[in-house]
C-alpha atoms as a PDB file:
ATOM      1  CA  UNK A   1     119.808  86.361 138.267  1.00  0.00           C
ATOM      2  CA  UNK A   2     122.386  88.239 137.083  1.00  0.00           C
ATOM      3  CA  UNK A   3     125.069  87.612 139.114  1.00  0.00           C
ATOM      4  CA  UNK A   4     124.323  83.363 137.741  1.00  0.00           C
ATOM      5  CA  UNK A   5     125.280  84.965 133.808  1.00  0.00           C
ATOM      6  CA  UNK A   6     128.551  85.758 135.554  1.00  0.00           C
ATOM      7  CA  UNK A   7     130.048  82.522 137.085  1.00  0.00           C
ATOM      8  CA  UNK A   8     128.904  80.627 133.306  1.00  0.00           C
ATOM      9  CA  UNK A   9     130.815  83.483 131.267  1.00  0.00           C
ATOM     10  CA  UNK A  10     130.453  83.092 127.601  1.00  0.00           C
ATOM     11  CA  UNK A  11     127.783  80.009 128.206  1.00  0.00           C
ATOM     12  CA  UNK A  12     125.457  82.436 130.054  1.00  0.00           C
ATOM     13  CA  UNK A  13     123.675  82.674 126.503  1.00  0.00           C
ATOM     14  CA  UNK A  14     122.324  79.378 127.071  1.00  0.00           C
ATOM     15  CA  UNK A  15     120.719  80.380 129.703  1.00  0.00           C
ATOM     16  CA  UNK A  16     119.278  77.167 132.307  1.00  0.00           C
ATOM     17  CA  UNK A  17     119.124  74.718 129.579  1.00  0.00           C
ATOM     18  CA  UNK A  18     122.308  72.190 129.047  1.00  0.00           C
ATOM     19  CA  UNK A  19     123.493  72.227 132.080  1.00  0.00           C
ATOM     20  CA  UNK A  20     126.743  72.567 134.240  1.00  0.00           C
ATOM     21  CA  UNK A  21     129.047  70.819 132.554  1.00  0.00           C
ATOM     22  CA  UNK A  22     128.326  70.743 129.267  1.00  0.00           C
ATOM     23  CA  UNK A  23     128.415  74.740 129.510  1.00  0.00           C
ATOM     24  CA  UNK A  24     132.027  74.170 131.707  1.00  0.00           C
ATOM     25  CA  UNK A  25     133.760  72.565 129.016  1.00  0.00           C
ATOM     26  CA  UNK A  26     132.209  74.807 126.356  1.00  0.00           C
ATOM     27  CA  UNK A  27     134.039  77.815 128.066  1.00  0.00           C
ATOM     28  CA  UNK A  28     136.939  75.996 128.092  1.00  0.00           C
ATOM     29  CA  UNK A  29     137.496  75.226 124.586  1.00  0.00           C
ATOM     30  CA  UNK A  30     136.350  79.009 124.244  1.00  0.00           C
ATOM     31  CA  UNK A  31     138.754  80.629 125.930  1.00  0.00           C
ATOM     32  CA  UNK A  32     141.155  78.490 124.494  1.00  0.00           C
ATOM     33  CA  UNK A  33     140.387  79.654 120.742  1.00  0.00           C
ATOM     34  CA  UNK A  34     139.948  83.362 121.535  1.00  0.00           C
ATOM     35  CA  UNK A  35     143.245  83.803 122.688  1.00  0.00           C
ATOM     36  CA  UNK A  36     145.944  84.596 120.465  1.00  0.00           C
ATOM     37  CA  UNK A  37     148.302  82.142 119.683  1.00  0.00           C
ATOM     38  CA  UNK A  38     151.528  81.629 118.730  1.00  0.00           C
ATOM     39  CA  UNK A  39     152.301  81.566 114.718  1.00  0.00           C
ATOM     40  CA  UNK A  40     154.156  78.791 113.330  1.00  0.00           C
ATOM     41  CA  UNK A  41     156.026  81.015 110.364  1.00  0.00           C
ATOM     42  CA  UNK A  42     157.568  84.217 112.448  1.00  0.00           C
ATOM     43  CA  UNK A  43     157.067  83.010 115.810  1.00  0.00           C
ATOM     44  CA  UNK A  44     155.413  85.781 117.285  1.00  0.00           C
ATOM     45  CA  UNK A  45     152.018  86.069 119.229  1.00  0.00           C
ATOM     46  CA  UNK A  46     149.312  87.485 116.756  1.00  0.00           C
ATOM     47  CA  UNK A  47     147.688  84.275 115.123  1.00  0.00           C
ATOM     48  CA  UNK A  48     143.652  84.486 115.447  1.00  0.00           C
ATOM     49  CA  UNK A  49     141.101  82.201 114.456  1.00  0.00           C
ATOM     50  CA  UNK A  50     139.029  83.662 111.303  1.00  0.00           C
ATOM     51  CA  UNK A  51     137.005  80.769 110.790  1.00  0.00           C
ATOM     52  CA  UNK A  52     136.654  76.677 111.568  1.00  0.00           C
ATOM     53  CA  UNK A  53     140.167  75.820 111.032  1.00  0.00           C
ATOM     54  CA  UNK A  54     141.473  78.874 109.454  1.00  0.00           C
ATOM     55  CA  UNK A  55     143.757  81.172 111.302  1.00  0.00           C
ATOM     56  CA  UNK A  56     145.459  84.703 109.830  1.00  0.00           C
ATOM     57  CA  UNK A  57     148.984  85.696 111.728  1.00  0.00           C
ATOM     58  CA  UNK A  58     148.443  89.634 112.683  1.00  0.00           C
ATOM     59  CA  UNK A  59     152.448  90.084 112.063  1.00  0.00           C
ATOM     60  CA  UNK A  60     153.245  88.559 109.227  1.00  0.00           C
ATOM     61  CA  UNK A  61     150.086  88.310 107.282  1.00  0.00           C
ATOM     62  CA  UNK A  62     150.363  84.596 106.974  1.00  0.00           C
ATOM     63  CA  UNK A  63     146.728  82.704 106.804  1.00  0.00           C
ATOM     64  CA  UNK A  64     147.097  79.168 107.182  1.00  0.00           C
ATOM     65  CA  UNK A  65     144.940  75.401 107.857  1.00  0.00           C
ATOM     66  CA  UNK A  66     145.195  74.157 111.654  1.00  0.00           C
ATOM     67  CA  UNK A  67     143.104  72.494 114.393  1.00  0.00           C
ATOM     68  CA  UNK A  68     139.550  73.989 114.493  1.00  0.00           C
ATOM     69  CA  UNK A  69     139.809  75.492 117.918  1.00  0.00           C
ATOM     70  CA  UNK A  70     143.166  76.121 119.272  1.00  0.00           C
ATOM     71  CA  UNK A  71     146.808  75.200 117.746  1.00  0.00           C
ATOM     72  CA  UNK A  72     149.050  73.144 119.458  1.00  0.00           C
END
């Protein structure tokens, strides 16, 4: 059973409900927003998301409106 949690990732908290593909694209817009990006101000790699739509830059202190999961 365990070794199931590991091939779903972050989705494995769903456990067998919602199915494959539903949980697929969920880890993909996941992974997406839990990476750092890249801040628009200094450039650098430290932007997080804090909340829905807000981000904070790590480097420069900056905390700024985007896209809700990932900036582009």
């Amino acid at each position: 059973m365990a070794s199931k949690l590991k091939k779903i990732k972050s989705a494995g908290r769903f456990g067998a409900r919602y199915g494959k593909r539903v949980k697929s694209k969920l880890i993909a817009v996941e992974t997406k927003q839990r990476i750092k990006q890249k801040c628009p101000f200094c450039e650098k790699t430290g932007v997080k998301r804090v909340s829905k739509g807000i981000w904070q830059c790590k480097k420069c202190g900056k905390k700024f409106a985007h896209d809700a999961y990932y900036i582009k």
